[in-house]
Protein backbone atom coordinates (compact mmCIF):
# COMPACT_ATOMS: atom_id res chain seq x y z
CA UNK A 1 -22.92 -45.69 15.67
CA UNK A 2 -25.89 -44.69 13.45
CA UNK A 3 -26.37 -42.61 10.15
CA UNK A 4 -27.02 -39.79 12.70
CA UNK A 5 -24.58 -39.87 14.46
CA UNK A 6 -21.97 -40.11 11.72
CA UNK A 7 -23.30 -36.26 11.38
CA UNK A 8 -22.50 -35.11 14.78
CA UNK A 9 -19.24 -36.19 15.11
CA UNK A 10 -18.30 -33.94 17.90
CA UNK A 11 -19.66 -35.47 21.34
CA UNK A 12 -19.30 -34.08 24.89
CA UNK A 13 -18.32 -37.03 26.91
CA UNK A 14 -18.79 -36.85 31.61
CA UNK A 15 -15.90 -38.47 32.87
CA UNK A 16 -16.95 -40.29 35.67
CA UNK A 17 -14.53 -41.65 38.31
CA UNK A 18 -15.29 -45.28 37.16
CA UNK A 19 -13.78 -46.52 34.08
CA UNK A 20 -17.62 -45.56 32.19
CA UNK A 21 -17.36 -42.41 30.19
CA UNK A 22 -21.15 -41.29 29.30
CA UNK A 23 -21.96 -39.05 26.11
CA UNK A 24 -23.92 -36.32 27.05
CA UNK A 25 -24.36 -34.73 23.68
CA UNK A 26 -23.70 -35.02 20.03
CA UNK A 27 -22.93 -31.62 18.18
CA UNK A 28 -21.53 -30.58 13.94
CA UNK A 29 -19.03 -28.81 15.05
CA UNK A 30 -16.77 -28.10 17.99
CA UNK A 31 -17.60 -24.70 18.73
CA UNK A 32 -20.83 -25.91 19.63
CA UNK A 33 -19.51 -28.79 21.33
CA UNK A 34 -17.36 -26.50 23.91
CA UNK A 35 -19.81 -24.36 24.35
CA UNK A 36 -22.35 -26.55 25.55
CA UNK A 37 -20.07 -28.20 27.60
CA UNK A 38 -19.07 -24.66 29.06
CA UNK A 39 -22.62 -24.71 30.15
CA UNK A 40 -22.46 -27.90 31.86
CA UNK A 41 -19.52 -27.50 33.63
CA UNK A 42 -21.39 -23.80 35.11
CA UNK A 43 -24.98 -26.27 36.05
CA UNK A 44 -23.33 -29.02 37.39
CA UNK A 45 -21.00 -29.94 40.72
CA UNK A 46 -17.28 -28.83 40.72
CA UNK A 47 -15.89 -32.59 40.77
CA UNK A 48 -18.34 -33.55 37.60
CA UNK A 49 -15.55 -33.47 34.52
CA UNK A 50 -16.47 -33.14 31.07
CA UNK A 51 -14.67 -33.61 28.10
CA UNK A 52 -15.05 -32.81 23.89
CA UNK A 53 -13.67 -35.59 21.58
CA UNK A 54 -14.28 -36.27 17.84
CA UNK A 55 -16.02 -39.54 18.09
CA UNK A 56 -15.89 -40.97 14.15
CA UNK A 57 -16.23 -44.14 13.89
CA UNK A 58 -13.13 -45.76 11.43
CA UNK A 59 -13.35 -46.88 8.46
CA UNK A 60 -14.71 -50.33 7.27
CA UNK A 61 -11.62 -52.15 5.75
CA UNK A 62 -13.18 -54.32 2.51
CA UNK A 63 -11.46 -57.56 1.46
């Protein structure tokens, strides 16, 4: 995970039926999240899944 995306910590993930999850999108916050996903869910087939997660990356532990 990048600078960038360390600022778009929200990310709208497609669940496939393989073990892959892909991330669509990358949002601030998780209104916008949702509601993009909303939008994807209404454009794609009924069977396509999508979920929002808050995808931070943990902290580095220093010795």
């Amino acid at each position: 995970m990048n600078y960038r995306d360390d600022l778009r910590p929200w990310a709208v993930f497609r669940c496939s039926s393989d073990v892959q999850n892909i991330c669509v999108a990358r949002f601030r916050s998780r209104s916008d999240a949702e509601a993009y996903m909303s939008i994807l869910r209404g454009l794609s087939p009924l069977s396509t899944k999508f979920q929002v997660v808050f995808d931070q990356k943990p902290a580095e532990v220093q010795r």
